[in-house]
C-alpha atoms as a PDB file:
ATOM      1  CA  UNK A   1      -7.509  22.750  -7.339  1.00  0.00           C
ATOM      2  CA  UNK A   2      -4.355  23.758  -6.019  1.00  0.00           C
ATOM      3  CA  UNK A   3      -3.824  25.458  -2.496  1.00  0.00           C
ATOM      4  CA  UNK A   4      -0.741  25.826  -0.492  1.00  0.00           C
ATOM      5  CA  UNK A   5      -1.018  24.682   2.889  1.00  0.00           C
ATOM      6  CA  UNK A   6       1.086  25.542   6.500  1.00  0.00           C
ATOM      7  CA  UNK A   7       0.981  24.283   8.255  1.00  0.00           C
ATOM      8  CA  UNK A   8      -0.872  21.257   7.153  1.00  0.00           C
ATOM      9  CA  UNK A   9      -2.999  20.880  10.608  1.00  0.00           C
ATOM     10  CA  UNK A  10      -6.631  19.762  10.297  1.00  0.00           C
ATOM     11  CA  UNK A  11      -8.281  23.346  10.639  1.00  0.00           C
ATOM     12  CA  UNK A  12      -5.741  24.675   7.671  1.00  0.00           C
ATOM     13  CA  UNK A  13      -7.286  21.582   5.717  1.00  0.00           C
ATOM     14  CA  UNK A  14     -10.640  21.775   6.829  1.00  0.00           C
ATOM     15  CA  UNK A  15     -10.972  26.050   5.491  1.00  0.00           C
ATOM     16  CA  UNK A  16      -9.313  25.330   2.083  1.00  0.00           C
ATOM     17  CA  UNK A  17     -11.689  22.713   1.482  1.00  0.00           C
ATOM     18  CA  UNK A  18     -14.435  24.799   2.175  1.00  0.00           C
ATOM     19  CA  UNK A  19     -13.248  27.071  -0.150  1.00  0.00           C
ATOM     20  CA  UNK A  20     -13.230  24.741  -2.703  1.00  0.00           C
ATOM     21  CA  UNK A  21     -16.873  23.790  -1.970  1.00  0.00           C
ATOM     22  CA  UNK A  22     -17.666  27.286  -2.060  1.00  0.00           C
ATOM     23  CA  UNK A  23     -16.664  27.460  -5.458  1.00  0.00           C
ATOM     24  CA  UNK A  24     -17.536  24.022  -7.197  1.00  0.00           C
ATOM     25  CA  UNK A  25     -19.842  22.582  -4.768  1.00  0.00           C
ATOM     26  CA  UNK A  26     -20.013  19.847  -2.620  1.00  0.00           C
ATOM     27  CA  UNK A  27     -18.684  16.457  -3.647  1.00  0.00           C
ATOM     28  CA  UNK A  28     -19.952  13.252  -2.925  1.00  0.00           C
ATOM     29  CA  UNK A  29     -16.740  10.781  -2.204  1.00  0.00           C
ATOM     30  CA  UNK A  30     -13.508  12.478  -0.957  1.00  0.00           C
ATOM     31  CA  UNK A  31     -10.570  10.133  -1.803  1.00  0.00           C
ATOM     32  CA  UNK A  32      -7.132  10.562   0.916  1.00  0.00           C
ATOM     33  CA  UNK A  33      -4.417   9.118   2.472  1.00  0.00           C
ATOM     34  CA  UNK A  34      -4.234   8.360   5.954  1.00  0.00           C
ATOM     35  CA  UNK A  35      -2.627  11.493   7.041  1.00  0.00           C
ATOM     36  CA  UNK A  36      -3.595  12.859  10.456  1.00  0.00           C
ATOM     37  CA  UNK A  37      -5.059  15.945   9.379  1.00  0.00           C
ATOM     38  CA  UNK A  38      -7.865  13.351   7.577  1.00  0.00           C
ATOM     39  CA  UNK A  39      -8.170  10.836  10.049  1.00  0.00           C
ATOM     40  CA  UNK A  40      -9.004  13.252  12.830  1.00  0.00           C
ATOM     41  CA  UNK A  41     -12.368  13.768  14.634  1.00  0.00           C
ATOM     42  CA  UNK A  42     -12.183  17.432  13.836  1.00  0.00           C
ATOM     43  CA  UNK A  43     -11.971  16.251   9.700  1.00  0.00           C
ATOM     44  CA  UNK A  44     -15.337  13.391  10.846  1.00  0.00           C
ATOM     45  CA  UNK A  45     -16.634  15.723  12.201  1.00  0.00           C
ATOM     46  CA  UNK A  46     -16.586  18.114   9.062  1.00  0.00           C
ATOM     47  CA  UNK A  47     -17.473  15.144   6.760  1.00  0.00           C
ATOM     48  CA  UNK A  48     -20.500  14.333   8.719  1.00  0.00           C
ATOM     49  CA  UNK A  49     -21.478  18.434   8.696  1.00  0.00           C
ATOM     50  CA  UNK A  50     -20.941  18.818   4.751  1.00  0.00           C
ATOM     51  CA  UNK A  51     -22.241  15.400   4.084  1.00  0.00           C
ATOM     52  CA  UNK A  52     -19.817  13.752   1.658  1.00  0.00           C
ATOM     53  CA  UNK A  53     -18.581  10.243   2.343  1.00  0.00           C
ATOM     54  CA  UNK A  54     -14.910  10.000   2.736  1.00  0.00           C
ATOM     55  CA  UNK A  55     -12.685   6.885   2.200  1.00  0.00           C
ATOM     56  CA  UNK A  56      -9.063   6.281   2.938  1.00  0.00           C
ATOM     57  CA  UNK A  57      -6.537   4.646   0.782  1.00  0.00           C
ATOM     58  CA  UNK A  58      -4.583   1.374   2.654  1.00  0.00           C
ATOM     59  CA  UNK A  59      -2.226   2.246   5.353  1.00  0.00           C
ATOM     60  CA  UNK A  60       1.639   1.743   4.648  1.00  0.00           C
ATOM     61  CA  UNK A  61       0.959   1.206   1.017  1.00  0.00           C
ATOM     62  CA  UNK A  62       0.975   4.249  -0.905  1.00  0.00           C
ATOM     63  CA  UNK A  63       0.445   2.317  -4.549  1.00  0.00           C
ATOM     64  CA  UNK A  64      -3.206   2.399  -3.228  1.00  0.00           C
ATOM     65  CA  UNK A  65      -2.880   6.325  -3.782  1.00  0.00           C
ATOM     66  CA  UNK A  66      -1.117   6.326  -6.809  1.00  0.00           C
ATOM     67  CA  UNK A  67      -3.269   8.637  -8.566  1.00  0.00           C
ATOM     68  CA  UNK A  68      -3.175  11.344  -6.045  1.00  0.00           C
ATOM     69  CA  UNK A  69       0.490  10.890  -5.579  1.00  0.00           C
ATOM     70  CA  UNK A  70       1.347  10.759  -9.433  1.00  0.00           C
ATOM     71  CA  UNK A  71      -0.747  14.244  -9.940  1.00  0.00           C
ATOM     72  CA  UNK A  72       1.136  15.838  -6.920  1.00  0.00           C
ATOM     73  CA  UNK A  73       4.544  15.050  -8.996  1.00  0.00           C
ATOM     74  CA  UNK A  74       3.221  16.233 -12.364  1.00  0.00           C
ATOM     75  CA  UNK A  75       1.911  19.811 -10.830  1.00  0.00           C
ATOM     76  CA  UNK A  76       5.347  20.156  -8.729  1.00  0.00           C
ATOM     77  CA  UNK A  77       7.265  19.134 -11.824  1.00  0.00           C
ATOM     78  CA  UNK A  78       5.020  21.916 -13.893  1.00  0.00           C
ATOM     79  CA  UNK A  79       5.659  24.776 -10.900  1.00  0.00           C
ATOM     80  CA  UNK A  80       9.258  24.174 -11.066  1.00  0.00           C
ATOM     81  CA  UNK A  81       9.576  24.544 -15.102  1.00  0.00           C
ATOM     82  CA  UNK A  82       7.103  26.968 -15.430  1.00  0.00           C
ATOM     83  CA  UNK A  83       8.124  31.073 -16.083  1.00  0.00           C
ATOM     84  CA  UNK A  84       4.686  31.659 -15.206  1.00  0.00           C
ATOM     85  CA  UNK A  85       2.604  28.980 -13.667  1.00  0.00           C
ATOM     86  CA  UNK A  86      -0.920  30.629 -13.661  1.00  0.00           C
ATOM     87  CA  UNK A  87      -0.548  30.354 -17.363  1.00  0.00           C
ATOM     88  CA  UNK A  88       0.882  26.733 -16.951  1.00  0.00           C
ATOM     89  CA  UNK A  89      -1.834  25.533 -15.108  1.00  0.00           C
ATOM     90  CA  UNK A  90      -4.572  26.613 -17.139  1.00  0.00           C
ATOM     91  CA  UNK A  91      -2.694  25.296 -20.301  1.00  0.00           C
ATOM     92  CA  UNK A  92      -2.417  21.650 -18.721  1.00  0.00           C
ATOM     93  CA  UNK A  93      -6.165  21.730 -17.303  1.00  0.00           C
ATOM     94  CA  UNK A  94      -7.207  22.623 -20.908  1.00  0.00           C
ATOM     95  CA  UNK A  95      -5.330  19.543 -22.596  1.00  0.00           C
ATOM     96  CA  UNK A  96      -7.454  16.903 -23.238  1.00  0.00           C
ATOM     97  CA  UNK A  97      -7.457  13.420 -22.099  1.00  0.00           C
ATOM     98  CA  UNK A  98      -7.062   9.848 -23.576  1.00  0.00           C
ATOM     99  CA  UNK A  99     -11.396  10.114 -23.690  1.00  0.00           C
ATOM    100  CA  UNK A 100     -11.091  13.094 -25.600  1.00  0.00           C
ATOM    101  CA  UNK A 101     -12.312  15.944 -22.992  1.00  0.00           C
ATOM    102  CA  UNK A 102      -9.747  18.059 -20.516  1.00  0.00           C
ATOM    103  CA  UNK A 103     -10.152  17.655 -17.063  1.00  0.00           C
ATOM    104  CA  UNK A 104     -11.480  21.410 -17.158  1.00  0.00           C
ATOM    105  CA  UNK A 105     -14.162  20.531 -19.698  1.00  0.00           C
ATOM    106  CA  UNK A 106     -15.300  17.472 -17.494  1.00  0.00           C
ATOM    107  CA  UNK A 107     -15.642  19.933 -14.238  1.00  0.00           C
ATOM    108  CA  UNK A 108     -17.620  22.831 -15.703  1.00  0.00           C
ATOM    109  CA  UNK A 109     -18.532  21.883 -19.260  1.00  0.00           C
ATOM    110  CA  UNK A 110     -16.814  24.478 -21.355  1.00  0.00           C
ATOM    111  CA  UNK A 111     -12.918  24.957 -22.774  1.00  0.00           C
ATOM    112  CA  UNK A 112     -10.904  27.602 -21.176  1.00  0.00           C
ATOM    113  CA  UNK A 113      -9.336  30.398 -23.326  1.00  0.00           C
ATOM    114  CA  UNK A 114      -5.432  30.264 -23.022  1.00  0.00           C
ATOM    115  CA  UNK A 115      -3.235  32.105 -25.056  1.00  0.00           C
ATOM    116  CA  UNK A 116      -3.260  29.676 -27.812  1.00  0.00           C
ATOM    117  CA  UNK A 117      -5.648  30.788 -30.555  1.00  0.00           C
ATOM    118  CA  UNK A 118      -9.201  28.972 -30.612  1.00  0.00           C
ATOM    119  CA  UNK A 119     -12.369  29.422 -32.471  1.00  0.00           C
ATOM    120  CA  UNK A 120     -15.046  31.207 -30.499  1.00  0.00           C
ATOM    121  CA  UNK A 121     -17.068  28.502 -31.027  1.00  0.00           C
ATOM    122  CA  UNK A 122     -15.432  26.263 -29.376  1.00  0.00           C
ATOM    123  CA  UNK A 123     -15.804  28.439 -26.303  1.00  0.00           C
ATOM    124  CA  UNK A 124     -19.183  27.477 -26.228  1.00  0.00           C
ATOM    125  CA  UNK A 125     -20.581  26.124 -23.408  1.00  0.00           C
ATOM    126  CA  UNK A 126     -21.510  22.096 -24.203  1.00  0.00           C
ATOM    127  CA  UNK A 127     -22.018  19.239 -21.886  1.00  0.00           C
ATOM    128  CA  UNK A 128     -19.658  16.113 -22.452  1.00  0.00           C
ATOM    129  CA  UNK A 129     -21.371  12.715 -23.349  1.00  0.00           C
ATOM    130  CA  UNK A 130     -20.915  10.750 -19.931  1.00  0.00           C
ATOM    131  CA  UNK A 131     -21.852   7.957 -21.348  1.00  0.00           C
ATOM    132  CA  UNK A 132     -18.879   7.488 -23.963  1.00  0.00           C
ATOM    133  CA  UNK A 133     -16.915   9.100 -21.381  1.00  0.00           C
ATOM    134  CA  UNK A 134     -17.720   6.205 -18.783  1.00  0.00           C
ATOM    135  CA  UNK A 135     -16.735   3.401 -21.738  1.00  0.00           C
ATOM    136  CA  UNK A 136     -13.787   4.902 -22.383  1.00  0.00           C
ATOM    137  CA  UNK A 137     -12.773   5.259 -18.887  1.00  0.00           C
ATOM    138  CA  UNK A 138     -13.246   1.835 -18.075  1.00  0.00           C
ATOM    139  CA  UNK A 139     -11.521   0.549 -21.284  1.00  0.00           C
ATOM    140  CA  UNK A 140      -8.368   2.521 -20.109  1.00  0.00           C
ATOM    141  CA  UNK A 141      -8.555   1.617 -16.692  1.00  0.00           C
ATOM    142  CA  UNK A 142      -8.840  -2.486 -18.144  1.00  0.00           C
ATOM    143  CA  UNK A 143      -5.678  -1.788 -20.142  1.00  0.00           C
ATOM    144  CA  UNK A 144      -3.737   0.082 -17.778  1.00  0.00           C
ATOM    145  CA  UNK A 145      -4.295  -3.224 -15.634  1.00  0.00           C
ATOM    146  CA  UNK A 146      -3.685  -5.688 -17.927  1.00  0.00           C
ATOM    147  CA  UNK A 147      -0.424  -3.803 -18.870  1.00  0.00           C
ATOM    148  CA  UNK A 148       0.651  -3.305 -14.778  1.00  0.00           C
ATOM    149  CA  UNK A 149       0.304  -7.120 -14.290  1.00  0.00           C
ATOM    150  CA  UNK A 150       1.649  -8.125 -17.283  1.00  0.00           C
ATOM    151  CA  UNK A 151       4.781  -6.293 -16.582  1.00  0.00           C
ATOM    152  CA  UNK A 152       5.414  -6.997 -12.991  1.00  0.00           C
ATOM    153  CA  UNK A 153       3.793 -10.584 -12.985  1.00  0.00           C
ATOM    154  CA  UNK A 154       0.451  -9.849 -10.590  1.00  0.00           C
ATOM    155  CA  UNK A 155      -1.018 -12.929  -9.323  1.00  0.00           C
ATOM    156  CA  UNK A 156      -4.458 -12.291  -7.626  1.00  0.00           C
ATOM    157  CA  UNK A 157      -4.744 -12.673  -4.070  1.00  0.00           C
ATOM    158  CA  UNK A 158      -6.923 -15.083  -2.182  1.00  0.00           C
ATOM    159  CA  UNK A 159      -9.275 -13.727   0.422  1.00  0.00           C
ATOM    160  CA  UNK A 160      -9.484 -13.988   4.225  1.00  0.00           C
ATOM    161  CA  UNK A 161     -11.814 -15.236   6.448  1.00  0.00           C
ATOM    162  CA  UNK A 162     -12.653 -13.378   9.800  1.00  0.00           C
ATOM    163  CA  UNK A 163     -10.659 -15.564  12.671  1.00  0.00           C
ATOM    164  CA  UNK A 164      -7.830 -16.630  10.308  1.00  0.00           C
ATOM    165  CA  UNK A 165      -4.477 -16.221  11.354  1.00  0.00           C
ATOM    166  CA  UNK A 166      -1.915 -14.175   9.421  1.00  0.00           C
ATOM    167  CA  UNK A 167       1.298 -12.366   9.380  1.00  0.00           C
ATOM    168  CA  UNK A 168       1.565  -8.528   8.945  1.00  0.00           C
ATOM    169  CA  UNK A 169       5.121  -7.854   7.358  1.00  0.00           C
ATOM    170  CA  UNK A 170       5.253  -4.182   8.011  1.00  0.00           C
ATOM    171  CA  UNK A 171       4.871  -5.168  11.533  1.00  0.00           C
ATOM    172  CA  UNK A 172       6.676  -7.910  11.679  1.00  0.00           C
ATOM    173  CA  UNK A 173       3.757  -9.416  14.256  1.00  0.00           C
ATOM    174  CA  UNK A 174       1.194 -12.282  13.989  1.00  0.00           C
ATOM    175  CA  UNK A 175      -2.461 -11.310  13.889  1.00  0.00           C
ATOM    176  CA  UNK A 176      -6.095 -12.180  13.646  1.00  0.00           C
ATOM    177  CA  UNK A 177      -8.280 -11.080  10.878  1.00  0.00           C
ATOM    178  CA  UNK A 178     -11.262  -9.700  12.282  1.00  0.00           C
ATOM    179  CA  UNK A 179     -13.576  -8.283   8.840  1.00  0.00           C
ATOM    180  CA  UNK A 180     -13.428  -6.626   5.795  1.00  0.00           C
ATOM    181  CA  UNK A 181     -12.197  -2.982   5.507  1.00  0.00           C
ATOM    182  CA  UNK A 182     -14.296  -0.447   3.598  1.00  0.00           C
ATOM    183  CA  UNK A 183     -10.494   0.279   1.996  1.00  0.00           C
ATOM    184  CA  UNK A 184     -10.203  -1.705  -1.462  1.00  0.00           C
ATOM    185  CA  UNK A 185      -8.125  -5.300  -0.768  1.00  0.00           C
ATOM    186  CA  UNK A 186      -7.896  -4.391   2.948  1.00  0.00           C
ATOM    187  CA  UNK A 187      -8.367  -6.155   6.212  1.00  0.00           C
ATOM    188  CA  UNK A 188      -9.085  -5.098   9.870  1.00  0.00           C
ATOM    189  CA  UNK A 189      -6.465  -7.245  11.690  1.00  0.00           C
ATOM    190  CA  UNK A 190      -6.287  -7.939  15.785  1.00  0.00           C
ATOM    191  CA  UNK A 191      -2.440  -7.670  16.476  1.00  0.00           C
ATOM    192  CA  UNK A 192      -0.448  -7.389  19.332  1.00  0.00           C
ATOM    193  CA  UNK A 193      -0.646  -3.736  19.038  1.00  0.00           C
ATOM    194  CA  UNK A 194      -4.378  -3.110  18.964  1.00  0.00           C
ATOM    195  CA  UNK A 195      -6.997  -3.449  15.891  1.00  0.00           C
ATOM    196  CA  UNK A 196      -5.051  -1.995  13.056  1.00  0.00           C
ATOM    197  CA  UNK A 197      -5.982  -1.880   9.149  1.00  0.00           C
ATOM    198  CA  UNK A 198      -4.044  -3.518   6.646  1.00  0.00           C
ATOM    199  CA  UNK A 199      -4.085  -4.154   2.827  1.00  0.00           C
ATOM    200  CA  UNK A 200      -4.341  -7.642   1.726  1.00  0.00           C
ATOM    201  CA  UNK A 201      -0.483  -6.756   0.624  1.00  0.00           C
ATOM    202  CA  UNK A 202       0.507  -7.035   3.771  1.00  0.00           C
ATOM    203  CA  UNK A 203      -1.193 -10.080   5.075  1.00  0.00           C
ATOM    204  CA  UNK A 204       0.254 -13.567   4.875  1.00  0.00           C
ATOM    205  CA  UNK A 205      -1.686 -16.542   5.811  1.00  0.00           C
ATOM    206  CA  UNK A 206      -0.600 -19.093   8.480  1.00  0.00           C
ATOM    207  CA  UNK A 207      -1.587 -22.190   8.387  1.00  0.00           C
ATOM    208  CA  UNK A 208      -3.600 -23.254  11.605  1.00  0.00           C
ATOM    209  CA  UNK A 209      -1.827 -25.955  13.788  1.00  0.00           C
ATOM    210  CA  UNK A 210      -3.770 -28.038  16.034  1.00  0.00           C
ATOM    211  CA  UNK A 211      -1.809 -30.485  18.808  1.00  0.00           C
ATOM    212  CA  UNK A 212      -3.444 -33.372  18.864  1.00  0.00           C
ATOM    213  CA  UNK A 213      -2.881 -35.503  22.578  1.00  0.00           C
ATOM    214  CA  UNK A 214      -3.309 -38.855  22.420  1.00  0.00           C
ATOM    215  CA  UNK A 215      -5.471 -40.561  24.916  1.00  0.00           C
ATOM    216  CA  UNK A 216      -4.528 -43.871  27.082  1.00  0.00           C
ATOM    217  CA  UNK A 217      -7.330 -46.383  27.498  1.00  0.00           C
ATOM    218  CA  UNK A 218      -8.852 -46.806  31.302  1.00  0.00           C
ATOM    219  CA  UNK A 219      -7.455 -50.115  31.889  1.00  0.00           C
ATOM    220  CA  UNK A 220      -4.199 -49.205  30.477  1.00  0.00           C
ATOM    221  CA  UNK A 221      -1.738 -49.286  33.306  1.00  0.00           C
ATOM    222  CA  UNK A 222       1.176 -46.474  32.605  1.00  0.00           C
ATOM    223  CA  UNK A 223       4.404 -48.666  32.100  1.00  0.00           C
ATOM    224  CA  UNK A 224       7.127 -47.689  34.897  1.00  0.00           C
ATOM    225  CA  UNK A 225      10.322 -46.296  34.010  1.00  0.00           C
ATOM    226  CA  UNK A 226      13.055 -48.702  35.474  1.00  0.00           C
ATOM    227  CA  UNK A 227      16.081 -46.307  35.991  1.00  0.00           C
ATOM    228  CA  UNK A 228      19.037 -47.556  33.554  1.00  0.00           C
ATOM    229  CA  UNK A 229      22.188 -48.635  35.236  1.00  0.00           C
ATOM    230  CA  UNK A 230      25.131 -46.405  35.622  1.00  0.00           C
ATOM    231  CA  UNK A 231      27.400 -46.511  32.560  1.00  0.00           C
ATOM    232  CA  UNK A 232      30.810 -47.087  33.760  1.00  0.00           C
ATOM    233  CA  UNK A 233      33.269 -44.170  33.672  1.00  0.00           C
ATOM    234  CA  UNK A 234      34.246 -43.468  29.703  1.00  0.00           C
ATOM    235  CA  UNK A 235      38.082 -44.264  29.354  1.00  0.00           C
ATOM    236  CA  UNK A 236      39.991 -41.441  28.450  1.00  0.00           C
ATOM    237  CA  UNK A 237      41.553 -41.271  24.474  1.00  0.00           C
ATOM    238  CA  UNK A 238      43.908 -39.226  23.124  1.00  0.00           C
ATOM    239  CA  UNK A 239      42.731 -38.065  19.896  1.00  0.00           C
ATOM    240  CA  UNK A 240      45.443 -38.098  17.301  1.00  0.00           C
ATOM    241  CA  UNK A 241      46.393 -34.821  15.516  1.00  0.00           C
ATOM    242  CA  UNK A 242      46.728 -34.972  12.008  1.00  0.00           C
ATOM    243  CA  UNK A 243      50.278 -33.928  10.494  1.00  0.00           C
ATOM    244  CA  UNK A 244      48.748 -31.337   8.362  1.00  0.00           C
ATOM    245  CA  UNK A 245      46.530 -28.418   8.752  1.00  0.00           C
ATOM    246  CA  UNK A 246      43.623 -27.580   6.977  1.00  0.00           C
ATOM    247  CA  UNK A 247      41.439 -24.386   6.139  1.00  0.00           C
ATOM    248  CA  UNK A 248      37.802 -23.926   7.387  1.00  0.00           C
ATOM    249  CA  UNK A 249      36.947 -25.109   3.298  1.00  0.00           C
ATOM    250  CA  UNK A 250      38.800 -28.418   4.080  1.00  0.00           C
ATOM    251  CA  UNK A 251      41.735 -27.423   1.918  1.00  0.00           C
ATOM    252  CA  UNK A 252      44.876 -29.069   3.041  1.00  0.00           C
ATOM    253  CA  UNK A 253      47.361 -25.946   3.919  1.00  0.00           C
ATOM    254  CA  UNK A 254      51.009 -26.721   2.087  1.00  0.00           C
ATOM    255  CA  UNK A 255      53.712 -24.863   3.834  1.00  0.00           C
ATOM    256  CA  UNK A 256      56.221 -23.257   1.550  1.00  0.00           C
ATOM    257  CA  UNK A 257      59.813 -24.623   1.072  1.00  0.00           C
ATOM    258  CA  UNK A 258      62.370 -21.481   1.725  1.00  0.00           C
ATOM    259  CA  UNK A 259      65.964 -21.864   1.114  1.00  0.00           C
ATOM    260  CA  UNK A 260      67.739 -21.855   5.277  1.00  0.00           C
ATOM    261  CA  UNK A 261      71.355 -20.577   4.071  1.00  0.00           C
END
């Protein structure tokens, strides 16, 4: 579903998604950024009305909302091309996916008629089989992964403990991790700023140094410092200049012999 929003306040957001509901129902999980028309109490407030559970991707890391953001580039890319774009939308919603099924299909169970010729039978109205729609998900989303970390060398993470120091490198500040995040890979961290949430991305550990004092027996007497005689006045040298000069690379500098007529 595609709306146009201005401005983009929480109240704009908050009617077109109730339009949307109107028409398809009410989801379950709503999947954003962390935008402040989402992270709002007027936008809790509206998620604890509806009742739909609503998670957040990781802050300052947007490839945790790749999806979202790769979709928004394909429909402005299609806008801008398109003579027409309510027949261009229609005609991508209709194409089907790598599992076999469009996206429209998967919503409401049934192909849409564009103007490319079709059977009327395939116009029919026909659930998709979730099941073979769930293994082929998964097997896309396992080769899509192996693919991303082959290709930029992705080296699993190790997890953090609650109390262990690390260092937040969008911040630039040391901080405490204080518990999971209900974000995927993400930490609630105790900065200098306040309790902010990060992805593990972000996070590096420090090790945890501990001063160790040594302690001095009972019957130990503390030595006493004798003060050390006065050194006698240091003599004066001349230090000898060299002949030659040299660059700051150590490079002797050779002067060069002009003809004096």
């Amino acid at each position: 579903m595609i709306t146009k929003l201005t401005p983009t306040r929480s109240l704009d957001t908050i009617v077109h998604l109730k339009s949307i509901f109107a028409r398809y129902g009410i989801l379950e999980l709503f999947y954003s950024d962390n935008v402040s028309q989402f992270s709002s109490q007027q936008f809790k407030d509206f998620t604890a009305d509806y009742g739909f559970t609503h998670f957040t991707s990781s802050p300052k890391f947007a490839q945790s909302n790749g999806e979202a953001e790769r979709h928004v580039q394909t429909v402005k890319r299609l806008l801008k091309k398109a003579r027409d774009p309510y027949l261009a939308l229609p005609a991508y919603r209709a194409r089907p996916l790598s599992n076999g099924y469009s996206p429209a299909y998967l919503l409401m169970g049934r192909r849409l008629r564009t103007p490319v010729p079709q059977h009327p039978s395939q116009l029919t109205p026909d659930l998709p089989d979730n099941a073979a729609v769930t293994v082929k998900e998964r097997e896309r989303r396992r080769k899509d992964i192996e693919v991303f970390s082959k290709r930029h060398c992705v080296r699993e993470l190790s997890q953090l403990a609650p109390g262990q120091p690390v260092w937040v490198t969008d911040t630039k500040t040391q901080g405490t991790v204080v518990l999971s995040h209900s974000a995927p890979r993400s930490y609630l961290v105790n900065s200098q700023t306040g309790t902010i949430s990060r992805n593990r991305h972000h996070l590096v550990p420090l090790p945890e140094t501990t001063i160790q004092i040594p302690s001095i027996p009972a019957h130990q007497e503390t030595p006493q410092v004798i003060p050390e005689q006065l050194e006698s006045p240091t003599k004066t040298t001349k230090t000898l200049t060299p002949a030659f000069t040299k660059t700051r690379f150590d490079r002797v500098v050779v002067k060069p012999h002009r003809l004096n007529l």
